[in-house]
C-alpha atoms as a PDB file:
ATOM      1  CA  UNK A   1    -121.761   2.952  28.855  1.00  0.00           C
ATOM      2  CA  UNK A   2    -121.850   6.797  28.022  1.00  0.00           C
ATOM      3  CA  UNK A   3    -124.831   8.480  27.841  1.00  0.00           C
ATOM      4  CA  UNK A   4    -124.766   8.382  24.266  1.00  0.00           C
ATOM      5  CA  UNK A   5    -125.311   4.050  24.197  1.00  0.00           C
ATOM      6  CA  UNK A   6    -128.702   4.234  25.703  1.00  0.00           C
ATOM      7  CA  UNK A   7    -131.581   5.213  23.726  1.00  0.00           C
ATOM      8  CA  UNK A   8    -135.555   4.739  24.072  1.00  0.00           C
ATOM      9  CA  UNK A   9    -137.793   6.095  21.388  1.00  0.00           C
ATOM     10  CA  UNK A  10    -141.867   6.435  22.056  1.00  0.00           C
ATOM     11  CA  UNK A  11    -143.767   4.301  19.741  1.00  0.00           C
ATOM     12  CA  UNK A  12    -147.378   2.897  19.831  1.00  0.00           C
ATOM     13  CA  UNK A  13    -149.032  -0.482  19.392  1.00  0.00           C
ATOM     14  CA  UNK A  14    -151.009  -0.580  15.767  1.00  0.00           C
ATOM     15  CA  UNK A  15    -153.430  -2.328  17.097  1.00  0.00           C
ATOM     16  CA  UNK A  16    -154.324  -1.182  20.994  1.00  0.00           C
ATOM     17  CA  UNK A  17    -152.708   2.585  20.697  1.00  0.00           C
ATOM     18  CA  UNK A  18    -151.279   1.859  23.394  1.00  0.00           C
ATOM     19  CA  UNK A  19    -147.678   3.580  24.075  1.00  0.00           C
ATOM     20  CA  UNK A  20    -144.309   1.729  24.663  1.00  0.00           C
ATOM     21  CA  UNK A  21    -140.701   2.638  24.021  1.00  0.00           C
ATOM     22  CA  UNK A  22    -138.334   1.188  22.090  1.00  0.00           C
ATOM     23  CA  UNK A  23    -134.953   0.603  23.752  1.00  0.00           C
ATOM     24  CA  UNK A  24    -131.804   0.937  21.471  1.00  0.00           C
ATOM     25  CA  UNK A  25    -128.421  -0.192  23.306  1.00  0.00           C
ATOM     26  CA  UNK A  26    -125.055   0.453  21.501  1.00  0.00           C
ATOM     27  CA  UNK A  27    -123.305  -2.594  21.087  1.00  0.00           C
ATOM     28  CA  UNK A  28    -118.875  -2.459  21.460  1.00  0.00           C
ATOM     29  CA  UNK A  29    -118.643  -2.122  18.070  1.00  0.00           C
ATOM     30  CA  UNK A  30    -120.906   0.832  17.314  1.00  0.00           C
ATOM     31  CA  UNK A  31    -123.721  -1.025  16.185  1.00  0.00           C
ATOM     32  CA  UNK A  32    -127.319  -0.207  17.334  1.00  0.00           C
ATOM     33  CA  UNK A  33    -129.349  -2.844  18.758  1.00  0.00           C
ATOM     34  CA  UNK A  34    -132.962  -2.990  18.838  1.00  0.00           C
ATOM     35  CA  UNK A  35    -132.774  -5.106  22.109  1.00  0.00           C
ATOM     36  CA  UNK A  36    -136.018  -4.590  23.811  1.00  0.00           C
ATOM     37  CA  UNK A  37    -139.540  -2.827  24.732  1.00  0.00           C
ATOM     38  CA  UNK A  38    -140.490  -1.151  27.663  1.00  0.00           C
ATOM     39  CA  UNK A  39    -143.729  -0.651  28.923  1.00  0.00           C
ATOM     40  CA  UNK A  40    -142.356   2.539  30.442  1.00  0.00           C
ATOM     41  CA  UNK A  41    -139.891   3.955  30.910  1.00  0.00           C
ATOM     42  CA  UNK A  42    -137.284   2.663  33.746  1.00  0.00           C
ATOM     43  CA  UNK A  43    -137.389   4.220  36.946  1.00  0.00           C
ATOM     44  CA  UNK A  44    -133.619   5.815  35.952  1.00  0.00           C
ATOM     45  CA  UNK A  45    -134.623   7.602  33.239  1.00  0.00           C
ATOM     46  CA  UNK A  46    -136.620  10.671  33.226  1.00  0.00           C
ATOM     47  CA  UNK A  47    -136.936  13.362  30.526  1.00  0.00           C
ATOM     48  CA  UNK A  48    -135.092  15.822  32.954  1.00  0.00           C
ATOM     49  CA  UNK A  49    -132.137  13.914  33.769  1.00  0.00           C
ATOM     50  CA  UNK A  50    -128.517  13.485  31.831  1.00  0.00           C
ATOM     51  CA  UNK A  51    -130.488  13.459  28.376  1.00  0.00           C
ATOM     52  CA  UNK A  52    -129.210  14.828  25.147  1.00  0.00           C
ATOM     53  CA  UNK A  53    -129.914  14.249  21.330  1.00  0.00           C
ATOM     54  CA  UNK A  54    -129.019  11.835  19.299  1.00  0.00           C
ATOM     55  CA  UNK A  55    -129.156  10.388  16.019  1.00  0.00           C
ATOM     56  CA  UNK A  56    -129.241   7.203  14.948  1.00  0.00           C
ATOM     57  CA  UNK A  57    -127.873   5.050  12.078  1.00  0.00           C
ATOM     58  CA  UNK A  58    -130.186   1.901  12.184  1.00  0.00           C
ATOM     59  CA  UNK A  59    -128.609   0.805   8.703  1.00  0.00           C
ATOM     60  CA  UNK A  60    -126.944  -1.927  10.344  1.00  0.00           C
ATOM     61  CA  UNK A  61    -128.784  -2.122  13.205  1.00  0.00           C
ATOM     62  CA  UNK A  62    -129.875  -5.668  14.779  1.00  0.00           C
ATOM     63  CA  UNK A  63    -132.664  -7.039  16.254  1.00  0.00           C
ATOM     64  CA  UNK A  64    -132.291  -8.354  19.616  1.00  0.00           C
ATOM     65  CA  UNK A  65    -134.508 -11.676  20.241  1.00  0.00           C
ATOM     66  CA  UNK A  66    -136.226 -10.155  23.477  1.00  0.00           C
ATOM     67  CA  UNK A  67    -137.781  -7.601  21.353  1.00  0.00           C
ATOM     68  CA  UNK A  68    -141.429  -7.710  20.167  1.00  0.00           C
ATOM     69  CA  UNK A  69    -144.282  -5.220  20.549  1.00  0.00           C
ATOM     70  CA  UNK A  70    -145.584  -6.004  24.640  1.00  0.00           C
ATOM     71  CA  UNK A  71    -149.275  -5.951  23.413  1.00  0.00           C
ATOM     72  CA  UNK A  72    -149.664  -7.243  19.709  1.00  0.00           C
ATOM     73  CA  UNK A  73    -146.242  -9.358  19.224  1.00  0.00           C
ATOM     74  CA  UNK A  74    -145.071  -7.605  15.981  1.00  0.00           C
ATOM     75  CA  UNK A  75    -141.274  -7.142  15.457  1.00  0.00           C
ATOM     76  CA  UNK A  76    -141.234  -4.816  12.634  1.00  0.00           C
ATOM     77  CA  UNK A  77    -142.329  -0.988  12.716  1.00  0.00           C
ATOM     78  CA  UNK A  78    -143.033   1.952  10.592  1.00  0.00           C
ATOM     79  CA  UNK A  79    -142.572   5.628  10.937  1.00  0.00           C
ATOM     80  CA  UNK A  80    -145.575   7.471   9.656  1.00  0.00           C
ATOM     81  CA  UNK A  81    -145.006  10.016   6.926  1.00  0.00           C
ATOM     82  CA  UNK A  82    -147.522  12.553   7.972  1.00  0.00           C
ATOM     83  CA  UNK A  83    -146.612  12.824  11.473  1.00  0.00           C
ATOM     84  CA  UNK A  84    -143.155  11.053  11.696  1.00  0.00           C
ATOM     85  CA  UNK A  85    -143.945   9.023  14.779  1.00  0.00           C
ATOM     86  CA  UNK A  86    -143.339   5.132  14.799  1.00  0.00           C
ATOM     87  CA  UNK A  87    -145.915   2.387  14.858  1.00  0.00           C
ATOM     88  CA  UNK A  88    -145.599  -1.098  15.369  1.00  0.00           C
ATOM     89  CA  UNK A  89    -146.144  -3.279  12.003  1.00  0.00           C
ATOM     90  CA  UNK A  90    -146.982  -6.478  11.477  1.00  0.00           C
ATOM     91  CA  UNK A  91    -145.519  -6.908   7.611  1.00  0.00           C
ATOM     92  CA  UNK A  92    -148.701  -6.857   5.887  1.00  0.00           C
ATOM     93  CA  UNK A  93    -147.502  -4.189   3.837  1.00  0.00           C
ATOM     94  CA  UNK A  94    -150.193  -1.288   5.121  1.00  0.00           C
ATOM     95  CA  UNK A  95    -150.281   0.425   8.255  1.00  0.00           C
ATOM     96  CA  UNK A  96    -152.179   3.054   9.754  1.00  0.00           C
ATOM     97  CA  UNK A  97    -150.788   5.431  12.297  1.00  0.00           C
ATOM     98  CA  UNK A  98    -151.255   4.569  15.815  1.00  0.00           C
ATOM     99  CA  UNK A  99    -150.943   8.535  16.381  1.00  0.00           C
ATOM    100  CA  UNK A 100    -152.534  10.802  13.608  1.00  0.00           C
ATOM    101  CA  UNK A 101    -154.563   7.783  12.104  1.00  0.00           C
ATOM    102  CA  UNK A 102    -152.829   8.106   8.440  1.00  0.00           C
ATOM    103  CA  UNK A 103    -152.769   5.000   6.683  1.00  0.00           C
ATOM    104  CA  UNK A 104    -151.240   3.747   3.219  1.00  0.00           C
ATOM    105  CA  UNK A 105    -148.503   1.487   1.766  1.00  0.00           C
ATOM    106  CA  UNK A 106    -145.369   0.507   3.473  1.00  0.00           C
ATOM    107  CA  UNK A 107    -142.562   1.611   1.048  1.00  0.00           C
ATOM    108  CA  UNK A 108    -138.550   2.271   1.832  1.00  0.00           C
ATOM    109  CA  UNK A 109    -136.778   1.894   4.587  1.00  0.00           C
ATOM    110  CA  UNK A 110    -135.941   3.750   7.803  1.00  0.00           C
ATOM    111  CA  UNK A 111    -132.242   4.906   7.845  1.00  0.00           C
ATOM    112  CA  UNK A 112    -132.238   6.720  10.820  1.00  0.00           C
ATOM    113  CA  UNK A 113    -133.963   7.671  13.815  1.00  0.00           C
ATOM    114  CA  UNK A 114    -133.591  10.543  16.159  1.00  0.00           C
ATOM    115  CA  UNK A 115    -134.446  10.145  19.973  1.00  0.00           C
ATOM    116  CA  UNK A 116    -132.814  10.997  23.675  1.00  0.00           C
ATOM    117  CA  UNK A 117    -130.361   9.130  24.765  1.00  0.00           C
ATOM    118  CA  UNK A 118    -129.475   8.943  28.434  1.00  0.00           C
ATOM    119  CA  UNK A 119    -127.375   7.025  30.678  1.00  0.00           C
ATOM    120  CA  UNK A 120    -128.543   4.158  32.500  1.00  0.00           C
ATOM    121  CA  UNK A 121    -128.852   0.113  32.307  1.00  0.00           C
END
């Protein structure tokens, strides 16, 4: 895997704030998978070592069946409008930020997301 098939993006539980990270794996054929959560982040990847940018195309992504928010159980979440960070959501079609606290309608999708992506397992 090059260091550009590994991705974990921080993201908060709606419901206890607290913070987890979502871990995108590239699949063979270029597609993103949503595989897991981690409570933190593995002990092989730290914010100073082999990281770089990247962008993601979740178009297409998939959902791995491992993954679910570790405290509330949701599978779904939203990226907040005011303050562009991600929240987990449980489909009830409002949300408020576990960040900044803004809260409204859930309305489009998310196309793509940009995190760090490192090497690693």
């Amino acid at each position: 895997m090059d260091n550009k098939d590994l991705v974990f993006l921080p993201i908060r539980c709606a419901k206890t704030k607290n913070e987890f990270y979502l871990r995108y794996d590239r699949a063979y054929d270029g597609v993103w998978n949503l595989t897991r959560a981690e409570k933190t982040l593995p002990s092989d990847v730290s914010v100073a070592k082999n990281l770089s940018s990247v962008t993601l195309d979740i178009r297409g992504a998939r959902l791995g069946p491992q993954y679910k928010c570790p405290d509330c159980g949701s599978i779904s979440y939203v990226r907040c409008g005011q303050c562009q960070k991600l929240t987990c959501y449980d489909g009830s079609g409002k949300f408020t930020c576990a960040y900044c606290g803004n809260s409204g309608e859930v309305s489009g999708y998310i196309d793509t997301l940009e995190g760090e992506a490192t090497s690693g397992q």
